[in-house]
N, C-alpha and C. Protein backbone atom coordinates (compact mmCIF):
# COMPACT_ATOMS: atom_id res chain seq x y z
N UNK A 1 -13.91 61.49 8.98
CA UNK A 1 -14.65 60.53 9.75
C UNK A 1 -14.64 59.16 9.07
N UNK A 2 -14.78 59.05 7.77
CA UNK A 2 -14.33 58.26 6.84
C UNK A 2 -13.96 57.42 7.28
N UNK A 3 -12.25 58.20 7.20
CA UNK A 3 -11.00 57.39 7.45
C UNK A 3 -10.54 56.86 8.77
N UNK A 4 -11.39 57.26 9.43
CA UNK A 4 -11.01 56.75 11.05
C UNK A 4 -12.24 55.87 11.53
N UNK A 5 -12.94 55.31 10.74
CA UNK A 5 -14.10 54.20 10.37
C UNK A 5 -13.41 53.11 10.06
N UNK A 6 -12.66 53.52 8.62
CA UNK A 6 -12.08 52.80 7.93
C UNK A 6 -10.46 52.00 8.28
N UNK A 7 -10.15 52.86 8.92
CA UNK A 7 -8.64 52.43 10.32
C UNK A 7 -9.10 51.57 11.34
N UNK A 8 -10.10 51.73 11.72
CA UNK A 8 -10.85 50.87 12.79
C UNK A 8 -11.14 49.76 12.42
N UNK A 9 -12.05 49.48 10.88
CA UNK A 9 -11.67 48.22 10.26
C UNK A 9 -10.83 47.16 10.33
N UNK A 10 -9.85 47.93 9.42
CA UNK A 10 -8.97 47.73 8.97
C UNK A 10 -7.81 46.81 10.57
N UNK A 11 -8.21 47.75 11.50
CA UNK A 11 -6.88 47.14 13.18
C UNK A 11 -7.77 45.78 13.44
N UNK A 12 -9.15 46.32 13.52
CA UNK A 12 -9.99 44.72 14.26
C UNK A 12 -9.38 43.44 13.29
N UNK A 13 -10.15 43.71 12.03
CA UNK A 13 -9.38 42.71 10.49
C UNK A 13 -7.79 41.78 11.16
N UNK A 14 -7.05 43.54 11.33
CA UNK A 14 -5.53 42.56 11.60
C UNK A 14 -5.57 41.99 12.74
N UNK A 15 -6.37 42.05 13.76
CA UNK A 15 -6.23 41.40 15.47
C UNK A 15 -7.00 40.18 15.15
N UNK A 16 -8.22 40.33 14.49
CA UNK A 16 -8.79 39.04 14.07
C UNK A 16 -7.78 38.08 13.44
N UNK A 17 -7.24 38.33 12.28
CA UNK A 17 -5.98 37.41 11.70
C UNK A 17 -5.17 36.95 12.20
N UNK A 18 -4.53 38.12 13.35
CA UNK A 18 -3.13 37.44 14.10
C UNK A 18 -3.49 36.74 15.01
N UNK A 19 -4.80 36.47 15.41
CA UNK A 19 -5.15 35.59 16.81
C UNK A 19 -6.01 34.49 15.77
N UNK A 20 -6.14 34.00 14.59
CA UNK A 20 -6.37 32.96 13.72
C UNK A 20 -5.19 32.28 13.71
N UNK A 21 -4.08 33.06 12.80
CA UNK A 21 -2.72 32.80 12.98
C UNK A 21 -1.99 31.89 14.04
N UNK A 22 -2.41 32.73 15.22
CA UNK A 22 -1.59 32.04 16.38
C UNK A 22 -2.53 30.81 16.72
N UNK A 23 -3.21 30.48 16.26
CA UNK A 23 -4.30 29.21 16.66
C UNK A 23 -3.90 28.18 15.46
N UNK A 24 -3.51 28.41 14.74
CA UNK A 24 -2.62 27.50 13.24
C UNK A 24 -1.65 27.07 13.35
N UNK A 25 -0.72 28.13 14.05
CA UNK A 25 0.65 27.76 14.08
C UNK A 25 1.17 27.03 14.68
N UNK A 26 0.71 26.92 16.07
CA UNK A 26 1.05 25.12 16.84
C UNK A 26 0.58 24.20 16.00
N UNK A 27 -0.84 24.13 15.52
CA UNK A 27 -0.83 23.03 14.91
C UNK A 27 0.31 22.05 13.79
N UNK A 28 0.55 23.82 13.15
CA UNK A 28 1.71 23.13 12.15
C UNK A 28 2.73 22.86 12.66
N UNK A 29 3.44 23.26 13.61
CA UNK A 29 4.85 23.26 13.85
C UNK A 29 4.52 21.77 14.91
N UNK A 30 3.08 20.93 15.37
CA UNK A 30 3.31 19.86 16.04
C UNK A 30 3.55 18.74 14.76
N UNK A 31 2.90 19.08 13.14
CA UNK A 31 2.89 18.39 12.40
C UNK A 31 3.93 18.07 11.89
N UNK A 32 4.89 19.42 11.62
CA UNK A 32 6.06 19.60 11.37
C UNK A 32 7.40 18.54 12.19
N UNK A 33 6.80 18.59 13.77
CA UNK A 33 7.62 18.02 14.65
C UNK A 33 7.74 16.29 14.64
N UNK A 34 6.01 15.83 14.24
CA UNK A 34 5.99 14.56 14.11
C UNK A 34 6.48 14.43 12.91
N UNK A 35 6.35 14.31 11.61
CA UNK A 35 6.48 14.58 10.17
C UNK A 35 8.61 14.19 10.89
N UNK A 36 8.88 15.04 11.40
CA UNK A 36 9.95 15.11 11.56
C UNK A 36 10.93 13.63 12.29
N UNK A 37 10.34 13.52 13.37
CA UNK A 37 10.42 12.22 14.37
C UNK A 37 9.97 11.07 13.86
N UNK A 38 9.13 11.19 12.88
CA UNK A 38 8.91 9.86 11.91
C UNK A 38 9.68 9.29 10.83
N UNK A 39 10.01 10.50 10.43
CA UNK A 39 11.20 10.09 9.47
C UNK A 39 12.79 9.81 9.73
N UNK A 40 12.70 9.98 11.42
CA UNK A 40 14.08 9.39 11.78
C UNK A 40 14.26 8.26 12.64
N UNK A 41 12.85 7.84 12.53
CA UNK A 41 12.97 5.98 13.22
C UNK A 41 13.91 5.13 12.22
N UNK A 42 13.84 4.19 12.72
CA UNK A 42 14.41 3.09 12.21
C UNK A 42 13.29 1.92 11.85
N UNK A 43 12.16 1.68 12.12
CA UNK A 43 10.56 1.31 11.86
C UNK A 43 10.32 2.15 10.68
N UNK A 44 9.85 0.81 9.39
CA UNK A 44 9.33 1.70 8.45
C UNK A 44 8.05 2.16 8.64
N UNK A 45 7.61 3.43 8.38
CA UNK A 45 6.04 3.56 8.55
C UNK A 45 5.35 4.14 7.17
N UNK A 46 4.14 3.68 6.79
CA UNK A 46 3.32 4.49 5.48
C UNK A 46 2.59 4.59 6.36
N UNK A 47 1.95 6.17 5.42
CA UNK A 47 0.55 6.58 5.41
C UNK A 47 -0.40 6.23 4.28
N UNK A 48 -1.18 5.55 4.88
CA UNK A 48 -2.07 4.77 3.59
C UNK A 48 -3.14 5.29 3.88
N UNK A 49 -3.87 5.79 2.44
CA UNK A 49 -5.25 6.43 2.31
C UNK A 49 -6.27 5.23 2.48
N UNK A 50 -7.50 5.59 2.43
CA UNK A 50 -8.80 4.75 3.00
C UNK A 50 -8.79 3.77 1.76
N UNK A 51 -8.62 4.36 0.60
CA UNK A 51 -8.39 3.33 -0.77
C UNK A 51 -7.19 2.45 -0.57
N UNK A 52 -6.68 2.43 0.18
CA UNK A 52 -5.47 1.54 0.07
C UNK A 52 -4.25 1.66 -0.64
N UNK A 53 -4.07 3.24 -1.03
CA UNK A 53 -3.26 3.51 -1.54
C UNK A 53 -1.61 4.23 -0.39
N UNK A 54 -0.54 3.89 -1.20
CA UNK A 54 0.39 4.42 -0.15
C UNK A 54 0.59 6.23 -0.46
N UNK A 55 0.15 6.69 0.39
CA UNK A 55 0.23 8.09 0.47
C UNK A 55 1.37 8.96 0.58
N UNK A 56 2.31 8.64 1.29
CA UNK A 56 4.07 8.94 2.21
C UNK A 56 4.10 8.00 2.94
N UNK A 57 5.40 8.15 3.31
CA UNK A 57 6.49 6.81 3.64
C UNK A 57 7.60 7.43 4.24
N UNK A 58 8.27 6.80 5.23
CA UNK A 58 9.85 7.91 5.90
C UNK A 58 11.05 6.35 5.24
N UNK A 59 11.52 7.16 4.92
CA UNK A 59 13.00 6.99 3.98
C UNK A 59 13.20 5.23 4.80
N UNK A 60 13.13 4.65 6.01
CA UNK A 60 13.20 3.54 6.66
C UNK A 60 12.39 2.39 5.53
N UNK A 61 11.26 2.69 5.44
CA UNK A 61 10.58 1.91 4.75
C UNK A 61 10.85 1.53 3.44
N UNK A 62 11.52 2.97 2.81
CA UNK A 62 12.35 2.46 1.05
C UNK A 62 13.01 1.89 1.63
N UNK A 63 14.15 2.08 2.12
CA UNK A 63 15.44 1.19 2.51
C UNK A 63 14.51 -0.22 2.80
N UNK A 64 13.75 -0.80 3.58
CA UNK A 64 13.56 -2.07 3.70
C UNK A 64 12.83 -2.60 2.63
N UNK A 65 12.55 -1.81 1.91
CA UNK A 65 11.96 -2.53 0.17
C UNK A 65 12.99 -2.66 -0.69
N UNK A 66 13.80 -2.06 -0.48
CA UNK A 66 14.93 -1.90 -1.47
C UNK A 66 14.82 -0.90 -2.90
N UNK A 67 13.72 0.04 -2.59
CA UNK A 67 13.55 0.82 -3.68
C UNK A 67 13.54 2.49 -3.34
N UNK A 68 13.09 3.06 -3.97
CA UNK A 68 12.90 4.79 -3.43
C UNK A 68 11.62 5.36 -3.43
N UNK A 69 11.34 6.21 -2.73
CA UNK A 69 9.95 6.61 -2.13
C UNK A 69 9.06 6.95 -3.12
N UNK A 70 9.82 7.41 -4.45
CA UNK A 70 8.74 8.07 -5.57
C UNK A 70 8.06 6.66 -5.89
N UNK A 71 8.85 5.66 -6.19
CA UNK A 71 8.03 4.02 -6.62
C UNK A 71 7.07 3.59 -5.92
N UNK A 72 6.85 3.93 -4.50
CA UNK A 72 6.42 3.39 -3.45
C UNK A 72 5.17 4.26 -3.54
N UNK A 73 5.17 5.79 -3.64
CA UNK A 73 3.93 6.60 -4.04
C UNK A 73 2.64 6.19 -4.35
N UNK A 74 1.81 6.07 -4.09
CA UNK A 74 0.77 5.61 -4.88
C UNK A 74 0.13 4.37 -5.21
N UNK A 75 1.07 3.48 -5.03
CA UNK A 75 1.06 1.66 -4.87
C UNK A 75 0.22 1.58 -3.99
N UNK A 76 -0.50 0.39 -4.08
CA UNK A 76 -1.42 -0.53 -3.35
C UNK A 76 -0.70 -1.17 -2.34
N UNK A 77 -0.57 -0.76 -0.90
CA UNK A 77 -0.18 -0.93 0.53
C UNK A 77 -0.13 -2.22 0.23
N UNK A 78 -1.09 -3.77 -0.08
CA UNK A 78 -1.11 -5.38 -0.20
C UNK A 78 0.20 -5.84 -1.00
N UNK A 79 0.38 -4.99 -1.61
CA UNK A 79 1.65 -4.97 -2.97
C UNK A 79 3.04 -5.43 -2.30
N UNK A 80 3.36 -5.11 -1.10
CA UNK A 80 4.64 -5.24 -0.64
C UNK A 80 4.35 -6.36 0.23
N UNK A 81 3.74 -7.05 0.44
CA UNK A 81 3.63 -8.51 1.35
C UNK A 81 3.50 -9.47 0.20
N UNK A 82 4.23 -10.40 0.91
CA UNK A 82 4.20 -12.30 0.08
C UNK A 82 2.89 -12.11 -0.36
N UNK A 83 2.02 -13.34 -1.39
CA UNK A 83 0.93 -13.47 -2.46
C UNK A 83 0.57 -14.10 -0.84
N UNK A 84 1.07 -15.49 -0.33
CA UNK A 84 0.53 -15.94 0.91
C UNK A 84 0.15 -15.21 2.03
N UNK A 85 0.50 -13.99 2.26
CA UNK A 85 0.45 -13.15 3.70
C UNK A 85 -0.68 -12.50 3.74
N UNK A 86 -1.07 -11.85 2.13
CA UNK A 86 -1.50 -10.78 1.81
C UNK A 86 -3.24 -11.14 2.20
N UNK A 87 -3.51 -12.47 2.71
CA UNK A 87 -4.99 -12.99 3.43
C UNK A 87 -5.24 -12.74 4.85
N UNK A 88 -3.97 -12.77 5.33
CA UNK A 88 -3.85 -12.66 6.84
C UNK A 88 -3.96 -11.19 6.75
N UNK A 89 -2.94 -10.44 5.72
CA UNK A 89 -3.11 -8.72 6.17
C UNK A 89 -4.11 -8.37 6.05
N UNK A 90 -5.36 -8.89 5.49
CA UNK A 90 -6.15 -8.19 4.98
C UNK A 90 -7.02 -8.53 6.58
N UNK A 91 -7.00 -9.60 6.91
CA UNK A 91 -8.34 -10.03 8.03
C UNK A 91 -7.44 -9.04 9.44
N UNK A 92 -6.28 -8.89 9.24
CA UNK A 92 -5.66 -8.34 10.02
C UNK A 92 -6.21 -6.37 9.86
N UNK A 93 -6.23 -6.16 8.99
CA UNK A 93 -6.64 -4.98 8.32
C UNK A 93 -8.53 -4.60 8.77
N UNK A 94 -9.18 -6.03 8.27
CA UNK A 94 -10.32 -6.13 9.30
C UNK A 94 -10.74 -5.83 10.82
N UNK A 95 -9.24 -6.41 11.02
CA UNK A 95 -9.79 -6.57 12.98
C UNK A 95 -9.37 -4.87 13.12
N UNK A 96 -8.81 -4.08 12.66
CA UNK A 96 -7.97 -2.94 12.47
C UNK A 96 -9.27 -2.19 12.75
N UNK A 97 -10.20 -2.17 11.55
CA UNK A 97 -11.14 -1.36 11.43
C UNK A 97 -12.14 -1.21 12.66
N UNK A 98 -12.25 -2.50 12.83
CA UNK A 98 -13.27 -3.09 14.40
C UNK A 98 -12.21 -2.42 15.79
N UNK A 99 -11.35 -2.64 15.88
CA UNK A 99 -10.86 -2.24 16.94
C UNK A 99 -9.43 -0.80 17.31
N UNK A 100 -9.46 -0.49 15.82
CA UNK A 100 -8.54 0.48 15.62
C UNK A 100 -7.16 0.15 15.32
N UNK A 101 -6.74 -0.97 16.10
CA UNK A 101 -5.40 -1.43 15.45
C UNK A 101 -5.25 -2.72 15.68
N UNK A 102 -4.09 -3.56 14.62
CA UNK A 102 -3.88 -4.71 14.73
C UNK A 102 -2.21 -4.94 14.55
N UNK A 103 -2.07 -5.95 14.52
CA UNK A 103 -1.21 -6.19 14.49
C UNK A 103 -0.36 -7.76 13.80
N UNK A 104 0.29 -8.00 13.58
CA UNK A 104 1.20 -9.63 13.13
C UNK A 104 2.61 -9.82 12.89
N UNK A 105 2.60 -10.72 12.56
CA UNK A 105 4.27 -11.61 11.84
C UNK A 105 3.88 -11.21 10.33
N UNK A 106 4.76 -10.64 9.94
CA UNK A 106 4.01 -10.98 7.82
C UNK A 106 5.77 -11.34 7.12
N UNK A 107 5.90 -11.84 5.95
CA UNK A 107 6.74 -11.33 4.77
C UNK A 107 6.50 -10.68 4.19
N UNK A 108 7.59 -9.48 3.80
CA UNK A 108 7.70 -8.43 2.89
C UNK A 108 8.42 -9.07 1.55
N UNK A 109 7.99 -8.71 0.65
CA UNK A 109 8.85 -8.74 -0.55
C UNK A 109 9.24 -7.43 -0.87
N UNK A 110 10.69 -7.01 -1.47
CA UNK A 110 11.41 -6.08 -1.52
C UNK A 110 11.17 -5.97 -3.34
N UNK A 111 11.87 -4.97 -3.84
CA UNK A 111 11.74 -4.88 -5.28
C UNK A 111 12.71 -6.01 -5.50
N UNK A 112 14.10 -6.71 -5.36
CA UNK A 112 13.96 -7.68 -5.76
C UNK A 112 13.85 -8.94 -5.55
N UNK A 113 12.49 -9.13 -5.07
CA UNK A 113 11.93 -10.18 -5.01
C UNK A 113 12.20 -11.00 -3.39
N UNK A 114 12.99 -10.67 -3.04
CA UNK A 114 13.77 -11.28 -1.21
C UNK A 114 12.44 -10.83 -0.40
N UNK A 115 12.15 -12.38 0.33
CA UNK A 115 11.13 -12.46 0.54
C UNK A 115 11.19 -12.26 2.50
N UNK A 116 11.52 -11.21 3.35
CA UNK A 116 11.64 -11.09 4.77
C UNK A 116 11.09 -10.99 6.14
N UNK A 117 10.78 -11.96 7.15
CA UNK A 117 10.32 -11.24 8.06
C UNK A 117 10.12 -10.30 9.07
N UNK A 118 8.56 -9.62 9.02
CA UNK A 118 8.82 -8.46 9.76
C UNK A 118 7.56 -7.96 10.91
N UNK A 119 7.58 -7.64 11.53
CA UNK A 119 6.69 -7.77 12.36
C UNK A 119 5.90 -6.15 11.98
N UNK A 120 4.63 -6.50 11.68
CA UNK A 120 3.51 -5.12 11.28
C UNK A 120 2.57 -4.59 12.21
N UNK A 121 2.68 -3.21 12.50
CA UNK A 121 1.54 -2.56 13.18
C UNK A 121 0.75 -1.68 12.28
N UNK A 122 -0.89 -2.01 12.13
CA UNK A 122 -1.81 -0.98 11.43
C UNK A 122 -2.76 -0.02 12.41
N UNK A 123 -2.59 0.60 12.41
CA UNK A 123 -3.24 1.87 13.11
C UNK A 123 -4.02 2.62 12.46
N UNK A 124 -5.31 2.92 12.90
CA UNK A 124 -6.36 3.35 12.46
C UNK A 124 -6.48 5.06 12.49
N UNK A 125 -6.24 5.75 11.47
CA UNK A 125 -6.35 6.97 11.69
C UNK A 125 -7.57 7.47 11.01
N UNK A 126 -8.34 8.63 11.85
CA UNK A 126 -9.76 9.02 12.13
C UNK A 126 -9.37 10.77 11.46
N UNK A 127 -9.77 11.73 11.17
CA UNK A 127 -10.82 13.02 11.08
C UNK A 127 -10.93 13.42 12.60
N UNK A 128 -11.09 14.79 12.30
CA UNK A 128 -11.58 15.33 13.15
C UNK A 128 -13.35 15.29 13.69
N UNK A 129 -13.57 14.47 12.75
CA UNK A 129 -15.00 14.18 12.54
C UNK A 129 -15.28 13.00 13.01
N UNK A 130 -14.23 11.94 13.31
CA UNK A 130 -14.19 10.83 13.62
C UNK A 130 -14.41 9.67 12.52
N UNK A 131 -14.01 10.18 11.18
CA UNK A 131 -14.31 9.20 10.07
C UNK A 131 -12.94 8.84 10.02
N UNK A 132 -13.41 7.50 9.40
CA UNK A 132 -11.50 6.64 8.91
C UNK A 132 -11.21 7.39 7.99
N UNK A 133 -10.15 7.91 7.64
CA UNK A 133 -9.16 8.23 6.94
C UNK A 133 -8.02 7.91 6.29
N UNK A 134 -7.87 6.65 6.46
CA UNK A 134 -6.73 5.58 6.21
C UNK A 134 -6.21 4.98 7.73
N UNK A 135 -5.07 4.88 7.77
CA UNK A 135 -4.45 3.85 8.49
C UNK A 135 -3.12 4.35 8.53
N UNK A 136 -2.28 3.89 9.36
CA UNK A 136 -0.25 3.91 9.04
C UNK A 136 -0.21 2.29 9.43
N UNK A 137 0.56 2.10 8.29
CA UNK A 137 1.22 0.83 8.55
C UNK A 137 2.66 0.77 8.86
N UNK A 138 2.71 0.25 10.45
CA UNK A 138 4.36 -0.09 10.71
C UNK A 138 4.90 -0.92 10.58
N UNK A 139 5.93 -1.18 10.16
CA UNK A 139 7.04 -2.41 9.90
C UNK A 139 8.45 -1.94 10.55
N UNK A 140 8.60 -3.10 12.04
CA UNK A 140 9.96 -3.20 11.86
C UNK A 140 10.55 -5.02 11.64
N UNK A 141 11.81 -4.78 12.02
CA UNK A 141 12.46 -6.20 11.73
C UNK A 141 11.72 -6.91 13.04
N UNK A 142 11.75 -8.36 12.50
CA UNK A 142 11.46 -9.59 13.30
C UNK A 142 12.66 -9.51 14.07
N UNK A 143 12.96 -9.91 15.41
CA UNK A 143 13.82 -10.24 16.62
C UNK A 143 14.15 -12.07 15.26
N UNK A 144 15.16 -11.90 15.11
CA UNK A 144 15.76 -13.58 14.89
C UNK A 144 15.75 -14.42 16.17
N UNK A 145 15.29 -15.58 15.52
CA UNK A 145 15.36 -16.40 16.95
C UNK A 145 17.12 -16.92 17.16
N UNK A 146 17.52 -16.87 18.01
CA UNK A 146 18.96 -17.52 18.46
C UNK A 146 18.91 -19.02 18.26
N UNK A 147 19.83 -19.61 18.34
CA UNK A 147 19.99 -21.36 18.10
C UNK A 147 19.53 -21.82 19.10
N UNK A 148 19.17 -21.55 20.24
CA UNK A 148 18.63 -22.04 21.29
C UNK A 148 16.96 -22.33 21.46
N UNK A 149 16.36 -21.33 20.40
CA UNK A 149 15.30 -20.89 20.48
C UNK A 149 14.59 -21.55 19.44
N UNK A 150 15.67 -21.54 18.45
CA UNK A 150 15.25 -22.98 17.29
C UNK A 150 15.54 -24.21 17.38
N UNK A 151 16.18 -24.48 18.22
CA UNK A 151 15.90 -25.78 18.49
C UNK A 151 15.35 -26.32 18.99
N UNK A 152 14.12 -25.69 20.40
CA UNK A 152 13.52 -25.62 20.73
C UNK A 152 12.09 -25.62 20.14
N UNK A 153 11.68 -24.81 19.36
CA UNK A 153 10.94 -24.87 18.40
C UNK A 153 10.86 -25.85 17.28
N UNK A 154 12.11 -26.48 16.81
CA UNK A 154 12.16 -27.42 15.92
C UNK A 154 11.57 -29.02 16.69
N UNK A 155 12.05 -28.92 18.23
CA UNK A 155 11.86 -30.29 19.13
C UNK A 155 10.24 -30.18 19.25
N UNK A 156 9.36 -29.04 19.21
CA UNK A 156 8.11 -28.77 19.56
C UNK A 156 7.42 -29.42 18.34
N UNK A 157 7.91 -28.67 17.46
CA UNK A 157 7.30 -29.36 15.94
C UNK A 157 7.24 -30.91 15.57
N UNK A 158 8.13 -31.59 15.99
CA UNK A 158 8.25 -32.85 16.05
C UNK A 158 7.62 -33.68 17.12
């Protein structure tokens, strides 16, 4: 009688687990899928913690620094914009918090030193709890203006 107490356990135990299981496993394999699709843009993107630290990064974003992802680890997200930009990112980083995302024009500085424009998206990422959690910061390339478009702009300025 024992043992057929103890079998009964033991089946509920495993039906309980495998229906935990199957409630996990989409989750991972959607994380898996984005994780995946992020790292094959052409847009660099970080995941930056609430401290402002860079968390991960998809291989796009070394390439536009000119360095490799282990360097990039752990750095202070402000670190890779011009000394001049890094006022705008921040109020930009502000409106972020207030409204969830922002956006601008910035320069990047690369490891050596080449100073580029690029157009940035910060996105506010939340908890399941609804607390900030950091942010992703996107960077892709600025559209160059054509000669038509600067000269135009140059006649405005004047």
């Amino acid at each position: 009688m024992f043992w057929l107490s103890l079998l009964g356990v033991v089946t509920v135990l495993a039906i309980v687990v495998r229906r935990l299981w199957r409630r996990q496993k989409p989750l991972v394999d959607d994380l898996y899928a984005q994780r995946l699709a992020i790292d094959h843009v052409h847009d660099g993107v970080a995941w930056v913690t609430e401290s402002g630290r860079i968390n991960d990064l998809n291989p796009a974003l070394a390439r536009m620094l000119e360095t490799g992802p282990e360097q990039l680890k752990g750095r202070n997200w402000f670190a890779m914009f011009a000394l001049e930009e890094q006022s705008r990112v921040k109020d930009a980083y502000s409106q972020m918090l207030l409204s969830g995302r922002a956006s601008l024009d910035v320069n990047i500085v690369d490891a050596h030193g080449t100073v580029t424009p690029h157009n940035l998206l910060i996105v506010a990422v939340y908890d399941r709890r609804t607390r900030l959690s950091g942010h992703h910061c996107i960077l892709h390339d600025a559209v160059p203006l054509g000669h038509a478009e600067q000269h135009l702009v140059c006649a405005a300025q004047n």
